[in-house]
C-alpha atoms as a PDB file:
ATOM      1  CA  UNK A   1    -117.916   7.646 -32.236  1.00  0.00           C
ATOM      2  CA  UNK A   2    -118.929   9.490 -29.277  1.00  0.00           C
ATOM      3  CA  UNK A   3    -116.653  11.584 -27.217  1.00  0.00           C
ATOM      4  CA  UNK A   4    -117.135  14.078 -23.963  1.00  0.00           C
ATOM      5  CA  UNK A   5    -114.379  16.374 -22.795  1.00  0.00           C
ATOM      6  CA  UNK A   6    -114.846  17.421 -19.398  1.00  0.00           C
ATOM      7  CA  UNK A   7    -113.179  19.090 -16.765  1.00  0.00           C
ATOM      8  CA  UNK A   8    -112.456  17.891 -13.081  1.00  0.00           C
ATOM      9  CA  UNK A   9    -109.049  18.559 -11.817  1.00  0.00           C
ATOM     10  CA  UNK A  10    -107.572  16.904 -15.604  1.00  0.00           C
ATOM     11  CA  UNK A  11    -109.408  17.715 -18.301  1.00  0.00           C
ATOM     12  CA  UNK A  12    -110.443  14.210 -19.778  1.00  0.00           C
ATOM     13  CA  UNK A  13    -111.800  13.074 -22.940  1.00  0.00           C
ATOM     14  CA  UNK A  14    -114.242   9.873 -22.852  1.00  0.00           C
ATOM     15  CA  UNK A  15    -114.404   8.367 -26.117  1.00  0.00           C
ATOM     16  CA  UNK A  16    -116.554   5.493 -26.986  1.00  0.00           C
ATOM     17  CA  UNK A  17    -115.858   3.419 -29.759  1.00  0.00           C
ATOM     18  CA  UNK A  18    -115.785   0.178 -31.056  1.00  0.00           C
ATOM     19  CA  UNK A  19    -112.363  -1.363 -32.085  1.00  0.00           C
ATOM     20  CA  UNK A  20    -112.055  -1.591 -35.776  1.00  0.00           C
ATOM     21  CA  UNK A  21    -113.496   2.075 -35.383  1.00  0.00           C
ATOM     22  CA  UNK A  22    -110.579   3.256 -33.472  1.00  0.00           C
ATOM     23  CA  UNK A  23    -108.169   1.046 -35.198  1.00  0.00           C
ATOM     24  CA  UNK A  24    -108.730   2.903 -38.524  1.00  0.00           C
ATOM     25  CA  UNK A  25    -108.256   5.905 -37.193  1.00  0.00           C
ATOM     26  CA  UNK A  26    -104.856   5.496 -35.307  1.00  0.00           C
ATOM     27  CA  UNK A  27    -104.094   3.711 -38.643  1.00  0.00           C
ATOM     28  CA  UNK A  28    -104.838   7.056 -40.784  1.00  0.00           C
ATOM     29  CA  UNK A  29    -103.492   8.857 -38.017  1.00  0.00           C
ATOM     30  CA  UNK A  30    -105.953  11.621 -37.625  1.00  0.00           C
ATOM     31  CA  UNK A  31    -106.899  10.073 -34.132  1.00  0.00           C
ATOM     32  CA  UNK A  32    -108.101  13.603 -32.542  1.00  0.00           C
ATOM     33  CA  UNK A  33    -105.289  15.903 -33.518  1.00  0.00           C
ATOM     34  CA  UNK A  34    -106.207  18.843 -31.785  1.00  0.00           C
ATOM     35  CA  UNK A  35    -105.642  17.237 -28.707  1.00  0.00           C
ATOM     36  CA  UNK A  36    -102.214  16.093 -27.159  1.00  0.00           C
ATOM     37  CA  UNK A  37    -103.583  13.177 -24.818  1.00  0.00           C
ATOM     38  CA  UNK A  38    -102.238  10.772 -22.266  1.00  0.00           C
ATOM     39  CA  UNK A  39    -103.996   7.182 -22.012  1.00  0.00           C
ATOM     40  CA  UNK A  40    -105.705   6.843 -18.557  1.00  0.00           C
ATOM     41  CA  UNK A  41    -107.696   3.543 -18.770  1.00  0.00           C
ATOM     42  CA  UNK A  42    -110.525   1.803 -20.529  1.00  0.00           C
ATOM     43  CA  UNK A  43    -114.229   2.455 -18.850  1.00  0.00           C
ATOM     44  CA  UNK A  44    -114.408  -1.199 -17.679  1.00  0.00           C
ATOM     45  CA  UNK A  45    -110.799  -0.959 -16.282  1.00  0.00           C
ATOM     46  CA  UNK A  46    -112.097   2.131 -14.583  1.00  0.00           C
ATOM     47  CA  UNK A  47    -111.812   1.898 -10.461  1.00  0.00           C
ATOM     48  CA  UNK A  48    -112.175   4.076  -7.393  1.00  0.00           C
ATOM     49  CA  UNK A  49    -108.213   4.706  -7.176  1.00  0.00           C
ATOM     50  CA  UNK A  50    -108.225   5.525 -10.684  1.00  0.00           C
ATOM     51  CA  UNK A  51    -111.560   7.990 -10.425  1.00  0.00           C
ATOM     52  CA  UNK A  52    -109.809   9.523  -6.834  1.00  0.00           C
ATOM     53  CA  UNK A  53    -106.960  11.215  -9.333  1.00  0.00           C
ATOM     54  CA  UNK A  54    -109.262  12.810 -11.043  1.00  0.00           C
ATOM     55  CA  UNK A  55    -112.280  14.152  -8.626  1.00  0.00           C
ATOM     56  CA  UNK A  56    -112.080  16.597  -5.654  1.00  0.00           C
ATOM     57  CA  UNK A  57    -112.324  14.962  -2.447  1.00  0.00           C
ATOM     58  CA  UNK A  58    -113.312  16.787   1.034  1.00  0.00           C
ATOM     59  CA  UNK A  59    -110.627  16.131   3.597  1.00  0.00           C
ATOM     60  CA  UNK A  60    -112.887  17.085   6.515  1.00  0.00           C
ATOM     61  CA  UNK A  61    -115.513  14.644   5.138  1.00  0.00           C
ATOM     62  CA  UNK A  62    -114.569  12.072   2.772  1.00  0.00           C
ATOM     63  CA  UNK A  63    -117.066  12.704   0.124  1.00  0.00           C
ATOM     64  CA  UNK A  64    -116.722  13.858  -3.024  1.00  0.00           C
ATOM     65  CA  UNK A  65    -117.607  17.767  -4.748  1.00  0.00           C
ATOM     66  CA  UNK A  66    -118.403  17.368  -7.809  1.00  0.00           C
ATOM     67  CA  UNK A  67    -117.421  20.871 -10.495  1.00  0.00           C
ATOM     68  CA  UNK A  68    -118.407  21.332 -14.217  1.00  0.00           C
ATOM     69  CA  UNK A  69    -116.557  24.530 -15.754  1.00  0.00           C
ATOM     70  CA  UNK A  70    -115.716  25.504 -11.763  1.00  0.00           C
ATOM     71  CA  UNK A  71    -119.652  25.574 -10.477  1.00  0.00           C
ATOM     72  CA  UNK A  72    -121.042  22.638  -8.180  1.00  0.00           C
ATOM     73  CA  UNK A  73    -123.167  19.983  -9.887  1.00  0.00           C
ATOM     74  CA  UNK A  74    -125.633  19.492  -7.178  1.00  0.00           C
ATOM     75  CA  UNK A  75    -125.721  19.816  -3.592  1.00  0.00           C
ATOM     76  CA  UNK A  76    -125.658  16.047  -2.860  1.00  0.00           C
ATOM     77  CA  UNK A  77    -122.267  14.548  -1.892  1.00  0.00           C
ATOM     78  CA  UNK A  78    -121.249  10.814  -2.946  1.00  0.00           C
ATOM     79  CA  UNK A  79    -119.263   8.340  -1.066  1.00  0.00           C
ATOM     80  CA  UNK A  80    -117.301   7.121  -4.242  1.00  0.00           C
ATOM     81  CA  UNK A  81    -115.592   8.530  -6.736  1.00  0.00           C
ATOM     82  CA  UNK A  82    -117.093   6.357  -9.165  1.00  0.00           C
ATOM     83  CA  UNK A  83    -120.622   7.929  -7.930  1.00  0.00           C
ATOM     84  CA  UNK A  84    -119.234  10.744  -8.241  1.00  0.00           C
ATOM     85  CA  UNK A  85    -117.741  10.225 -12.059  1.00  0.00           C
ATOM     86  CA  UNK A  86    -121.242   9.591 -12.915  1.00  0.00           C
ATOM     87  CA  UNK A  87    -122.409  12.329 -11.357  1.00  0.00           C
ATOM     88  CA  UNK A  88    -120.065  14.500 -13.531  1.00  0.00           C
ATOM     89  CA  UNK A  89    -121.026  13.255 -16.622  1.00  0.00           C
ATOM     90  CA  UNK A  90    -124.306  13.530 -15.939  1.00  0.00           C
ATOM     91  CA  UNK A  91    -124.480  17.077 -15.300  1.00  0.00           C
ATOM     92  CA  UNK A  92    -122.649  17.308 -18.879  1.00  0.00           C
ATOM     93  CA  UNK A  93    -125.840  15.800 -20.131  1.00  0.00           C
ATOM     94  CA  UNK A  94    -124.775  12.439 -20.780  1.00  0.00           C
ATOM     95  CA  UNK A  95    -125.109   9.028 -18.766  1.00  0.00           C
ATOM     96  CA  UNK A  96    -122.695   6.564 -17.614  1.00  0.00           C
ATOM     97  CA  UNK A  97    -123.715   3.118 -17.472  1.00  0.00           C
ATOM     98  CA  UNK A  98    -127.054   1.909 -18.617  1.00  0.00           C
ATOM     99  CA  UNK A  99    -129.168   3.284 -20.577  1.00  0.00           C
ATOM    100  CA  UNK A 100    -131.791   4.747 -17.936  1.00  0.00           C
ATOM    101  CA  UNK A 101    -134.204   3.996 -20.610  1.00  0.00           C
ATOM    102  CA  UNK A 102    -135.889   0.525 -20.281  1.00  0.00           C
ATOM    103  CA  UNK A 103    -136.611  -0.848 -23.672  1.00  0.00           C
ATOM    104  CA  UNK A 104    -140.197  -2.241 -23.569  1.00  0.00           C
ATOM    105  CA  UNK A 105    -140.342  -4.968 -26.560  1.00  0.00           C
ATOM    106  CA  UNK A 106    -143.325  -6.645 -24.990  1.00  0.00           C
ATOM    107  CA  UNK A 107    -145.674  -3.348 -25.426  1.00  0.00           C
ATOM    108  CA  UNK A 108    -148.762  -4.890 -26.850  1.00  0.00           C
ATOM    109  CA  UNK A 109    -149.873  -0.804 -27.948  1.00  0.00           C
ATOM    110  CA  UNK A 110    -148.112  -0.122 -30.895  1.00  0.00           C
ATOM    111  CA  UNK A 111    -147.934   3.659 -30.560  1.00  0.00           C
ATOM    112  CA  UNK A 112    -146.875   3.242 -26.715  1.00  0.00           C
ATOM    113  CA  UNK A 113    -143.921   0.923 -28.261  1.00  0.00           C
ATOM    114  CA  UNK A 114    -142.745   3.381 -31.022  1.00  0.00           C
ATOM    115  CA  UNK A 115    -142.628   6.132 -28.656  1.00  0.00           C
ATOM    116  CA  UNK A 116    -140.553   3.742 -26.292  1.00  0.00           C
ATOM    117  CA  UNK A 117    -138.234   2.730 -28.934  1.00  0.00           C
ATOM    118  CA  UNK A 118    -137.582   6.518 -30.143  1.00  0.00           C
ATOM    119  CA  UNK A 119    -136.915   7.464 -26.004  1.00  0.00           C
ATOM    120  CA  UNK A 120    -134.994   4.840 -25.836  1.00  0.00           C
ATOM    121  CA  UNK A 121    -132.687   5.506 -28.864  1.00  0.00           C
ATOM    122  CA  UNK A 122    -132.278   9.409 -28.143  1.00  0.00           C
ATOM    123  CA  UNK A 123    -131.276   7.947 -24.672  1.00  0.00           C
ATOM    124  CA  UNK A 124    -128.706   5.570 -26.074  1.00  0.00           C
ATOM    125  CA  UNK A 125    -127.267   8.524 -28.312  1.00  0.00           C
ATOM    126  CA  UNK A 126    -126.065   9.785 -25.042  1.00  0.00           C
ATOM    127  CA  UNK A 127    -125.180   7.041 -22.526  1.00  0.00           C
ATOM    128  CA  UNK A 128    -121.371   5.955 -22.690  1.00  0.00           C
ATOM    129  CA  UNK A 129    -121.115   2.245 -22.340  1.00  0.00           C
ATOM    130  CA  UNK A 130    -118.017   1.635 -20.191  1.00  0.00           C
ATOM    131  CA  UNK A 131    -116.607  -1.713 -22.024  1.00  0.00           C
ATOM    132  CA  UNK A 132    -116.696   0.612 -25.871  1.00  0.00           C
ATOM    133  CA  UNK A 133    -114.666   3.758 -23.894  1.00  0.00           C
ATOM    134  CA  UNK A 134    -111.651   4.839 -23.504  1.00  0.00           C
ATOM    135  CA  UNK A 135    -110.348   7.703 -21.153  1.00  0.00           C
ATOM    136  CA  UNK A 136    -107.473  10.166 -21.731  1.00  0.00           C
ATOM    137  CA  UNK A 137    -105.954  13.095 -20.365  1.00  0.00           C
ATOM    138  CA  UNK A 138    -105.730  15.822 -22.429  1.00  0.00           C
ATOM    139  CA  UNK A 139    -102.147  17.538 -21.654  1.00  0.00           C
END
């Protein structure tokens, strides 16, 4: 089970999981019990309105700032505020989405396709796919 707590203007926790996973655990009841949490959405139920409540938006411009523990990300502004959700997990170190590494089965060199397959799996370890997560406020 991964999970990322960050901090826009709620402090969410992303959890990825897969069902029987998080089943168990609600079942045993030790579900994160540090935290007293509020269910936002799944990450494929995940939309612009949704994302607006959570990020900064520029009155004066329409775009998007983008804070991790109160500094800016980056300098570049986004148009969405599902750009900009990405954007915010990113610069926690993790990826939203895809995998940004493409898995190459079809390398012929074997050493080339090892090396691959270990970038891509490091990769994976932190890339949240959006139909496994679930979002929550922490309150």
């Amino acid at each position: 089970m991964k999970q990322l707590e960050i901090k826009t203007n709620k402090r969410l926790l992303i959890v990825e999981t897969d069902m029987a996973e998080f089943v168990a655990s609600l079942l045993i009841g030790d579900f994160f019990p540090k935290y007293e949490l509020e269910f936002i959405c799944k990450g494929s139920d995940l939309t612009e309105d949704i994302a607006k409540g959570f990020l900064h938006q520029s009155i004066h411009t329409g775009l998007f700032a983008h804070y991790v523990k109160d500094i800016p990300v980056n300098t570049y502004c986004y148009k969405t505020a599902l750009e900009a959700f990405g954007a915010v997990i990113y610069a926690s170190g993790y990826h939203w989405g895809e995998n940004p590494v493409q898995f190459k089965e079809n390398e012929i060199n074997w050493e080339k396709r090892r090396k691959n397959r270990i970038d891509w799996e490091r990769a994976e370890l932190i890339t949240f796919n959006p139909s496994k997560c679930i979002i929550f406020e922490i309150v």
